[in-house]
C-alpha atoms as a PDB file:
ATOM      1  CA  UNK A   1      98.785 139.350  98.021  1.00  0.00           C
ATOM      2  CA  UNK A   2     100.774 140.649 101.430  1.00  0.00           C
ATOM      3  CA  UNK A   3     100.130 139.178 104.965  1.00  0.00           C
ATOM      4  CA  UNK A   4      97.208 140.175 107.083  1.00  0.00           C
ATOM      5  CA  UNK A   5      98.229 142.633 109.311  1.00  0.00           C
ATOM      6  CA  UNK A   6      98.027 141.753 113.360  1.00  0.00           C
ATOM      7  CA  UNK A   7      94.973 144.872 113.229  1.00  0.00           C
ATOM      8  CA  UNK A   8      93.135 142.848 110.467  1.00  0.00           C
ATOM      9  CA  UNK A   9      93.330 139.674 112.459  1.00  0.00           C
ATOM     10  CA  UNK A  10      91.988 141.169 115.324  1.00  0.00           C
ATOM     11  CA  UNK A  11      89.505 142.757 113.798  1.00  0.00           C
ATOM     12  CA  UNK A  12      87.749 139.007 111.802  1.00  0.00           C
ATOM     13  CA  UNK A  13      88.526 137.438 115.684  1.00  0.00           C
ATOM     14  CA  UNK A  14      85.915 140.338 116.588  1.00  0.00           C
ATOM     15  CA  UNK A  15      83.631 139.500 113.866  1.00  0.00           C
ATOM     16  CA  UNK A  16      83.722 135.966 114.548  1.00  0.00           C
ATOM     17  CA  UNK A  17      83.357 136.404 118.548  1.00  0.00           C
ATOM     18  CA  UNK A  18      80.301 138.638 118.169  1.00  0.00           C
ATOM     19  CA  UNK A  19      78.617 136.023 116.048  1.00  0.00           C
ATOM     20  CA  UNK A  20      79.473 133.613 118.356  1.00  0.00           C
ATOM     21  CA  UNK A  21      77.980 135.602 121.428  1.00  0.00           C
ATOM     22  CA  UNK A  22      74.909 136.081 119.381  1.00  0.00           C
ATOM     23  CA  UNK A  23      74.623 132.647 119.001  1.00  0.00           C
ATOM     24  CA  UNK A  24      74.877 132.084 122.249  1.00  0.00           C
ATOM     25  CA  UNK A  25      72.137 134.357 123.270  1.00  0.00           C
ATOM     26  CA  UNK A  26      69.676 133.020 121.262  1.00  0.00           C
ATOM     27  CA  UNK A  27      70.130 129.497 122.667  1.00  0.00           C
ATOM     28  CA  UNK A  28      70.191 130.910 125.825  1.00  0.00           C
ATOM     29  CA  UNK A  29      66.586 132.490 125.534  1.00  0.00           C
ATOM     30  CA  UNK A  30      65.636 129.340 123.708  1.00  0.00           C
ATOM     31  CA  UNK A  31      66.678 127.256 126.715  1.00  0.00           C
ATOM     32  CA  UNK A  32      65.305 130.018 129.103  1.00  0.00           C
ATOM     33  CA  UNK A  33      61.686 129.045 127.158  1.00  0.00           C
ATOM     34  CA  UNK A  34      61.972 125.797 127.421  1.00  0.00           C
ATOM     35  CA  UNK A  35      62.457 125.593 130.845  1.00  0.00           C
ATOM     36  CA  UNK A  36      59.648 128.518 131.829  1.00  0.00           C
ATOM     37  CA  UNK A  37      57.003 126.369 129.991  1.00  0.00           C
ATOM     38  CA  UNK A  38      58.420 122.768 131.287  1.00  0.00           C
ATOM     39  CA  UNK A  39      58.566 123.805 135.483  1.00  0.00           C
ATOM     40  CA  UNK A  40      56.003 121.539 136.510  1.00  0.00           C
ATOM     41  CA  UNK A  41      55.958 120.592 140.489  1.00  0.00           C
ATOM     42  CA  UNK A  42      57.038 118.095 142.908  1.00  0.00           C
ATOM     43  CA  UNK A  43      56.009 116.868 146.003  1.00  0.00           C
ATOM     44  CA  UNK A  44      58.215 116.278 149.025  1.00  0.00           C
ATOM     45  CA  UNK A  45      57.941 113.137 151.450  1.00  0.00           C
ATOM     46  CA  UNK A  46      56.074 114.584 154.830  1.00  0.00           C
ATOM     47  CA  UNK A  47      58.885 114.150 157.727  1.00  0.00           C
ATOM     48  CA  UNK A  48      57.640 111.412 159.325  1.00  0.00           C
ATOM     49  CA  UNK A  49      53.902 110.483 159.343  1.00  0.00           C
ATOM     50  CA  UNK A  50      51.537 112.833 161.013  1.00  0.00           C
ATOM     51  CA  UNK A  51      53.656 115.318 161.014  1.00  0.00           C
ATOM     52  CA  UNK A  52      52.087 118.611 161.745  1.00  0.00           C
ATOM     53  CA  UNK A  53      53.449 120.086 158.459  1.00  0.00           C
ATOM     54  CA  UNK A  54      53.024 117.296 156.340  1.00  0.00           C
ATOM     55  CA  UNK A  55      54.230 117.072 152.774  1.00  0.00           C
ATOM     56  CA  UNK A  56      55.699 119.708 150.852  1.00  0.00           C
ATOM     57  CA  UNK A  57      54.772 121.002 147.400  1.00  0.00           C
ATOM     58  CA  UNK A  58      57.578 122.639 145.268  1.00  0.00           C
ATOM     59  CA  UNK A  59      58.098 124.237 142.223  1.00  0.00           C
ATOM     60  CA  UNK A  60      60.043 121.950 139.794  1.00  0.00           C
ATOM     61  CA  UNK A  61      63.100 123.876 139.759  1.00  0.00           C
ATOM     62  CA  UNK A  62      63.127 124.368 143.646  1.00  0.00           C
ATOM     63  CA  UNK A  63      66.438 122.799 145.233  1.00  0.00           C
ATOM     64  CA  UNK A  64      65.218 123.153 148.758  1.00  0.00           C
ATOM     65  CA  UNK A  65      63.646 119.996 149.058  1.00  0.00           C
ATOM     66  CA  UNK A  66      65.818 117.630 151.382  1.00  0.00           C
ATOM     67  CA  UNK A  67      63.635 114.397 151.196  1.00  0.00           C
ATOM     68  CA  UNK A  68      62.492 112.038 148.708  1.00  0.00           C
ATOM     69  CA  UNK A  69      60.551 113.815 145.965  1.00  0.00           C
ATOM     70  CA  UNK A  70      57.888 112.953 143.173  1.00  0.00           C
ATOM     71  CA  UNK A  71      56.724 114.640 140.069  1.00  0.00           C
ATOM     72  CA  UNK A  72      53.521 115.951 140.227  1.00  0.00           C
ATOM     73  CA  UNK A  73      51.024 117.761 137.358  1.00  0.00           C
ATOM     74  CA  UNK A  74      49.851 121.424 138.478  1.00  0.00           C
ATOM     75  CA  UNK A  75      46.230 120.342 138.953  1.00  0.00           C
ATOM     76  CA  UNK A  76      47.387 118.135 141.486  1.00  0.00           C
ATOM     77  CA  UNK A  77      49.550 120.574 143.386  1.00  0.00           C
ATOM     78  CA  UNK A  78      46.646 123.187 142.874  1.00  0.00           C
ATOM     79  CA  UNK A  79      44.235 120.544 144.518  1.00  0.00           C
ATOM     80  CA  UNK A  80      46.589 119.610 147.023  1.00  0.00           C
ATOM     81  CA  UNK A  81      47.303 123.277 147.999  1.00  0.00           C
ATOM     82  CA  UNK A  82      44.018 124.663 147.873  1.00  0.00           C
ATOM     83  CA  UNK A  83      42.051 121.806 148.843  1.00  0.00           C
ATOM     84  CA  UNK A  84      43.989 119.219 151.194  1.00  0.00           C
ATOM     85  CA  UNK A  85      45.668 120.725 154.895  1.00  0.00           C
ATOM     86  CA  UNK A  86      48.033 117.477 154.902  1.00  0.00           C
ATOM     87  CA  UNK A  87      49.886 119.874 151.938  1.00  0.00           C
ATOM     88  CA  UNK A  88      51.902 122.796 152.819  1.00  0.00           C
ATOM     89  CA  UNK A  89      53.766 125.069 150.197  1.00  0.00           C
ATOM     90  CA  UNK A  90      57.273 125.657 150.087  1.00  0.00           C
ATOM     91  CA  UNK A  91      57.725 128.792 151.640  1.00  0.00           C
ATOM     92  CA  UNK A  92      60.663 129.639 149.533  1.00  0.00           C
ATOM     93  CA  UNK A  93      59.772 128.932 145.811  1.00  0.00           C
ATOM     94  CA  UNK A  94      56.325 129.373 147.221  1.00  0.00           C
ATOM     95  CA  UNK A  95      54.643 127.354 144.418  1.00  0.00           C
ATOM     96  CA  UNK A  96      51.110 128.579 145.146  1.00  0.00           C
ATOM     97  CA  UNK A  97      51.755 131.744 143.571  1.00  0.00           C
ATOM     98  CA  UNK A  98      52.268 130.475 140.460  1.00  0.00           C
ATOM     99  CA  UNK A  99      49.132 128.091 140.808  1.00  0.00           C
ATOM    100  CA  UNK A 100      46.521 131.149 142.145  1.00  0.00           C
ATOM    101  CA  UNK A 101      45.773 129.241 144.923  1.00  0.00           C
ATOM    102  CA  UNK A 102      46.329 129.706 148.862  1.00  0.00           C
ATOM    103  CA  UNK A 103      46.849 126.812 151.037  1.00  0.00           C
ATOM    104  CA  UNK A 104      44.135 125.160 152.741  1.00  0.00           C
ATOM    105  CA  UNK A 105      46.869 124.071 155.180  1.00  0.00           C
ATOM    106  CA  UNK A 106      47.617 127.861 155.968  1.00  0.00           C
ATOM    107  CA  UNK A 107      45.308 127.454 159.930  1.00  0.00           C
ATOM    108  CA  UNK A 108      47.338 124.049 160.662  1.00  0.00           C
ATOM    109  CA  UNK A 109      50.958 125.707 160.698  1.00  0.00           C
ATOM    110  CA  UNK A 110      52.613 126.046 164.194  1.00  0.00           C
ATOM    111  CA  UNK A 111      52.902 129.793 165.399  1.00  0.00           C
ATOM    112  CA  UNK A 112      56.226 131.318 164.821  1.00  0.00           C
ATOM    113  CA  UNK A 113      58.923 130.680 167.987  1.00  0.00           C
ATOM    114  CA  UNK A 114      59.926 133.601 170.173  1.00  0.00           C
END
């Protein structure tokens, strides 16, 4: 039996890449899943107490949070959202969407600087 030739080589590499890359996709949705269903929410530490703004409720993937955070179950951030003006929503991953809910704390926010 001859050699391979350098085209035939080429061509398995091929074969073997695209089953690699297909492989690759599918854990790649898998993980994608995974982490839609497991986003949960976190609440951020208020800046100091009394704050005007008060805490901060983020999504669980959010990486705007500076300060100490705490894992929290989407009833409570829908409570604390909806229901408590000591909450405010992260106005970037804006977690309220996701929850249906507006924030209570919405009147309490200082007007916008000029």
């Amino acid at each position: 039996m001859s050699e391979p030739s350098r085209l035939d080589k080429l061509r398995a590499l091929r074969d073997w890449l695209t089953y690699q890359l297909r492989q690759t996709d599918a854990k790649i949705r898998e993980l994608e899943q995974q982490q839609a269903q497991a986003v949960g929410y976190m609440v951020e530490a208020e800046i100091r107490t009394g704050h005007p703004l008060g805490a901060t409720v983020h999504r669980g993937d959010c990486t705007m949070a500076q300060r100490p955070t705490r894992p929290i179950a989407a009833d409570e951030a829908r409570l604390a959202l909806a229901k408590d003006p000591a909450f405010t929503g992260c106005e970037f991953c804006r977690p309220g969407d996701g929850l249906g809910v507006t924030q209570a704390g919405d009147a309490k926010k200082p007007p916008p600087k000029r």
